[in-house]
C-alpha atoms as a PDB file:
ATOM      1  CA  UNK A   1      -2.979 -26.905 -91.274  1.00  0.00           C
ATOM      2  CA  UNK A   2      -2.283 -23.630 -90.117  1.00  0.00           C
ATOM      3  CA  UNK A   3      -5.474 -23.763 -87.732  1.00  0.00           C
ATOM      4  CA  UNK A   4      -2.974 -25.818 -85.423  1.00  0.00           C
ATOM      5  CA  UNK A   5      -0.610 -23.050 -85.393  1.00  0.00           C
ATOM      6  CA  UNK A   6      -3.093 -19.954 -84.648  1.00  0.00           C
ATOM      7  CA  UNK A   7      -4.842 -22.370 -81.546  1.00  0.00           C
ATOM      8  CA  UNK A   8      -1.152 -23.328 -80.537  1.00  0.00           C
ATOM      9  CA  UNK A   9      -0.942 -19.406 -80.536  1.00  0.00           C
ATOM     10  CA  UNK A  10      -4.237 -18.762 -78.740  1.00  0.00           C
ATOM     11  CA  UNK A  11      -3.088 -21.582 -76.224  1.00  0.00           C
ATOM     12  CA  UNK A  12       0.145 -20.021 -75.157  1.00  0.00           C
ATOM     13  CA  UNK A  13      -1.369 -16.766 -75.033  1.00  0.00           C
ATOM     14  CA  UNK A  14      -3.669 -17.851 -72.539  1.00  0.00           C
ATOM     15  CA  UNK A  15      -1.260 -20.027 -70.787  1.00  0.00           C
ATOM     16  CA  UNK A  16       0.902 -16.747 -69.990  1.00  0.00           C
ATOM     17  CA  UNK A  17      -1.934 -14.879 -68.778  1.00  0.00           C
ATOM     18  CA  UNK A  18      -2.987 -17.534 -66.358  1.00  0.00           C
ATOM     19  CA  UNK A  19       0.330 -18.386 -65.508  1.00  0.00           C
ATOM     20  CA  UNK A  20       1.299 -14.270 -64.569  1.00  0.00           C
ATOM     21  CA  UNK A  21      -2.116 -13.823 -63.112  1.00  0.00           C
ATOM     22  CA  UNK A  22      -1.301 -14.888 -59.198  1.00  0.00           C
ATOM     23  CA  UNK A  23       1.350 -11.799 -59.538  1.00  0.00           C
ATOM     24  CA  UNK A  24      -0.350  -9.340 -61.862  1.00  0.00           C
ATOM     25  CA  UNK A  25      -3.859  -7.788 -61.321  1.00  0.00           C
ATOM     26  CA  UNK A  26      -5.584  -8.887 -65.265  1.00  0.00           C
ATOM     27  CA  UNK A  27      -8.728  -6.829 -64.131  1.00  0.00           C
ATOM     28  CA  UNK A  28      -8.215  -4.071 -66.457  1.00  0.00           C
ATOM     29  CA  UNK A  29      -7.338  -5.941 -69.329  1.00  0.00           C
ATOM     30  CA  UNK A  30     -10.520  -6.829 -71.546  1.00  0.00           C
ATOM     31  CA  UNK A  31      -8.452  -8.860 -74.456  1.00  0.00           C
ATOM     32  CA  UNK A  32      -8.314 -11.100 -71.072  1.00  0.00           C
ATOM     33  CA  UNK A  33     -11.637 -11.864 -70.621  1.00  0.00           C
ATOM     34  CA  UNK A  34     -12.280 -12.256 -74.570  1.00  0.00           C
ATOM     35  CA  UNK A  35      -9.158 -14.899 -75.023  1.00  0.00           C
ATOM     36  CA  UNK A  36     -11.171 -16.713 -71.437  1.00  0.00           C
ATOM     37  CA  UNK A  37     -14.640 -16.453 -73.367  1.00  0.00           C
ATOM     38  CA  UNK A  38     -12.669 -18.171 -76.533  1.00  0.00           C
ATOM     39  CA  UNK A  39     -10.387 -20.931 -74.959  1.00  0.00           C
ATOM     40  CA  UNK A  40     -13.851 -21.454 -72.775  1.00  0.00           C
ATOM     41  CA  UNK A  41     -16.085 -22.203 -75.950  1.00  0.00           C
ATOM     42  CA  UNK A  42     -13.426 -24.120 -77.446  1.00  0.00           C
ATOM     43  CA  UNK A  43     -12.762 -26.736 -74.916  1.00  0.00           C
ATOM     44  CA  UNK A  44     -16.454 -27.211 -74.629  1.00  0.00           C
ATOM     45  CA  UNK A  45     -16.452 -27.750 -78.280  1.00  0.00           C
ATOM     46  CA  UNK A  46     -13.347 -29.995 -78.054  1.00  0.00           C
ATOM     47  CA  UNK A  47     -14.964 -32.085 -75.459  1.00  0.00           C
ATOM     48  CA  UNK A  48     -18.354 -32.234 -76.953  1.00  0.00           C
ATOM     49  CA  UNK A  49     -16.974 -33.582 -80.283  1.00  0.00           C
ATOM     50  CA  UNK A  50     -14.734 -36.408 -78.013  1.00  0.00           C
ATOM     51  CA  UNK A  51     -18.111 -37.228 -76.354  1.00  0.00           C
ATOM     52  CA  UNK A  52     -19.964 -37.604 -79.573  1.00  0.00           C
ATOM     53  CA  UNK A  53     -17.219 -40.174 -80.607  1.00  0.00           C
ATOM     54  CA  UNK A  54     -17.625 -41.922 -77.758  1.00  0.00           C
ATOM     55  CA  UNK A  55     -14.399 -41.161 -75.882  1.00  0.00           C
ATOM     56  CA  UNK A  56     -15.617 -39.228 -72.421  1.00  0.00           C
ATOM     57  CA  UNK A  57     -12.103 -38.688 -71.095  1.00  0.00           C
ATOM     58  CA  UNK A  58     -10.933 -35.958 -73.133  1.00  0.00           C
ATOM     59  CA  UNK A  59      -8.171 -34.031 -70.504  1.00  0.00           C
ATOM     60  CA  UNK A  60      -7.550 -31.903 -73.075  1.00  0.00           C
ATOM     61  CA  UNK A  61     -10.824 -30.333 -73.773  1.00  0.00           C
ATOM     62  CA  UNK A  62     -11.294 -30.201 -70.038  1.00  0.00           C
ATOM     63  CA  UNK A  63      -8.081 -28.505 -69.236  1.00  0.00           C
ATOM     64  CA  UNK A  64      -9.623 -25.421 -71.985  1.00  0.00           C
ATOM     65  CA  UNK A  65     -12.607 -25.466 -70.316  1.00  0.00           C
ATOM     66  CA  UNK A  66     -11.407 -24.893 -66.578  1.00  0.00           C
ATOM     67  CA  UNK A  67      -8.198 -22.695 -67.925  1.00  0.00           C
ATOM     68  CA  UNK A  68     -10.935 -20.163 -69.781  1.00  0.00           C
ATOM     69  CA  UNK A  69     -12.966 -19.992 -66.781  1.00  0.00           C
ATOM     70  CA  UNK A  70      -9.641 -19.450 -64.768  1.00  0.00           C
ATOM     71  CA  UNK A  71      -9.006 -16.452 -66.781  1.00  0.00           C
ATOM     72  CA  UNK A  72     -12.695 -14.802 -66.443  1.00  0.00           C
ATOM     73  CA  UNK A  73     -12.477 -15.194 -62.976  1.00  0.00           C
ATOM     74  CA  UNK A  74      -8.934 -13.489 -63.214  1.00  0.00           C
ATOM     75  CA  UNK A  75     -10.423 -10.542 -65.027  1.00  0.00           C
ATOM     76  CA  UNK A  76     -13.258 -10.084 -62.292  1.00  0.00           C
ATOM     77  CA  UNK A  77     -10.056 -10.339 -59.692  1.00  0.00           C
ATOM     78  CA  UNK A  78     -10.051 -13.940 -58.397  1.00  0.00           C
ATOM     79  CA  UNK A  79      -7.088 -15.200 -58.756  1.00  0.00           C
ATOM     80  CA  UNK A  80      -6.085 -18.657 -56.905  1.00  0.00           C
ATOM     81  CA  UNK A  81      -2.617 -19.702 -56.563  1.00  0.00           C
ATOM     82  CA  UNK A  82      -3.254 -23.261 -58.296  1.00  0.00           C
ATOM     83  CA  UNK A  83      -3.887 -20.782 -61.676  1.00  0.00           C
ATOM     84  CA  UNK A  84      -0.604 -20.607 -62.168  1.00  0.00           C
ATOM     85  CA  UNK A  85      -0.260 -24.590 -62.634  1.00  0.00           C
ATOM     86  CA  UNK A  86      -3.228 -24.257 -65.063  1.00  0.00           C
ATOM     87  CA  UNK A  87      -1.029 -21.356 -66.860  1.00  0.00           C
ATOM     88  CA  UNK A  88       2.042 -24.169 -67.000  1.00  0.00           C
ATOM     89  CA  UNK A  89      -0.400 -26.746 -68.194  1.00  0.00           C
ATOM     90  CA  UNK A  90      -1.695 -24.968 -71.298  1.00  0.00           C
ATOM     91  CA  UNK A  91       1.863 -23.371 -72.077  1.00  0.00           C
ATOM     92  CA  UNK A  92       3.082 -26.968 -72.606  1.00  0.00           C
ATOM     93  CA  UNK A  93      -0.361 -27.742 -74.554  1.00  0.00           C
ATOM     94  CA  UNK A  94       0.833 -24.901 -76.768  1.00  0.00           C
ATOM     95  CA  UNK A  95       4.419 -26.218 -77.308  1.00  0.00           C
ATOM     96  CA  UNK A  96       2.650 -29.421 -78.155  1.00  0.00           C
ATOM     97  CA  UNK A  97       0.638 -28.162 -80.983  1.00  0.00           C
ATOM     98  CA  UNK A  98       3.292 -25.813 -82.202  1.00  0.00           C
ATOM     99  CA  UNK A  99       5.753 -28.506 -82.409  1.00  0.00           C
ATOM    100  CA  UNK A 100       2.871 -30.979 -83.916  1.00  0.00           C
ATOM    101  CA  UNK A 101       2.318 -27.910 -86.298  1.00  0.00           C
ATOM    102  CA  UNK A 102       6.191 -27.784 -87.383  1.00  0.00           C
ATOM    103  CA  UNK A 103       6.320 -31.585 -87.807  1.00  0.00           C
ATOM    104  CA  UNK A 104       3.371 -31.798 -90.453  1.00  0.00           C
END
């Protein structure tokens, strides 16, 4: 299941860039806002197919969700200082699925 692996990837990816964003400007950098669009549509999608099976409560799906919009608004130059906790958060998501990847 190497889809595990290349969202694992994606994950940490975007966990770094949230995670660096309170101390480097990320307005320049377009791969940015593209990896935000992504991790945004798939946490929607994540949560959307929890919902469907009738579990409403999906923290992972939501933590995509708010972490891709973290990073748009980090493109257009908003960053917060509770990004960086969001950044943590989906760095450990990634070790998760990594790991979960290695194990299988």
């Amino acid at each position: 299941m190497p889809l595990l692996l290349i969202l694992g990837i994606l994950d940490l990816i975007a966990g770094t860039a949230l995670a660096i964003s309170g101390f480097v400007p990320l307005t320049a950098a377009g791969l940015i806002f593209a990896i935000g669009i992504i991790v945004t549509i798939k946490g929607v999608i994540s949560y959307m197919m929890a919902a469907g099976n009738g579990f409403y409560f999906d923290l992972l799906g939501i933590l995509d969700m708010l972490s891709g919009i973290f990073l748009i608004l980090a493109f257009y130059g908003t960053a917060l200082g509770f990004f960086v906790w969001f950044g943590v958060a989906m760095i450990l998501k990634a070790l998760w699925s990594i790991v979960m990847f290695m194990v299988r």
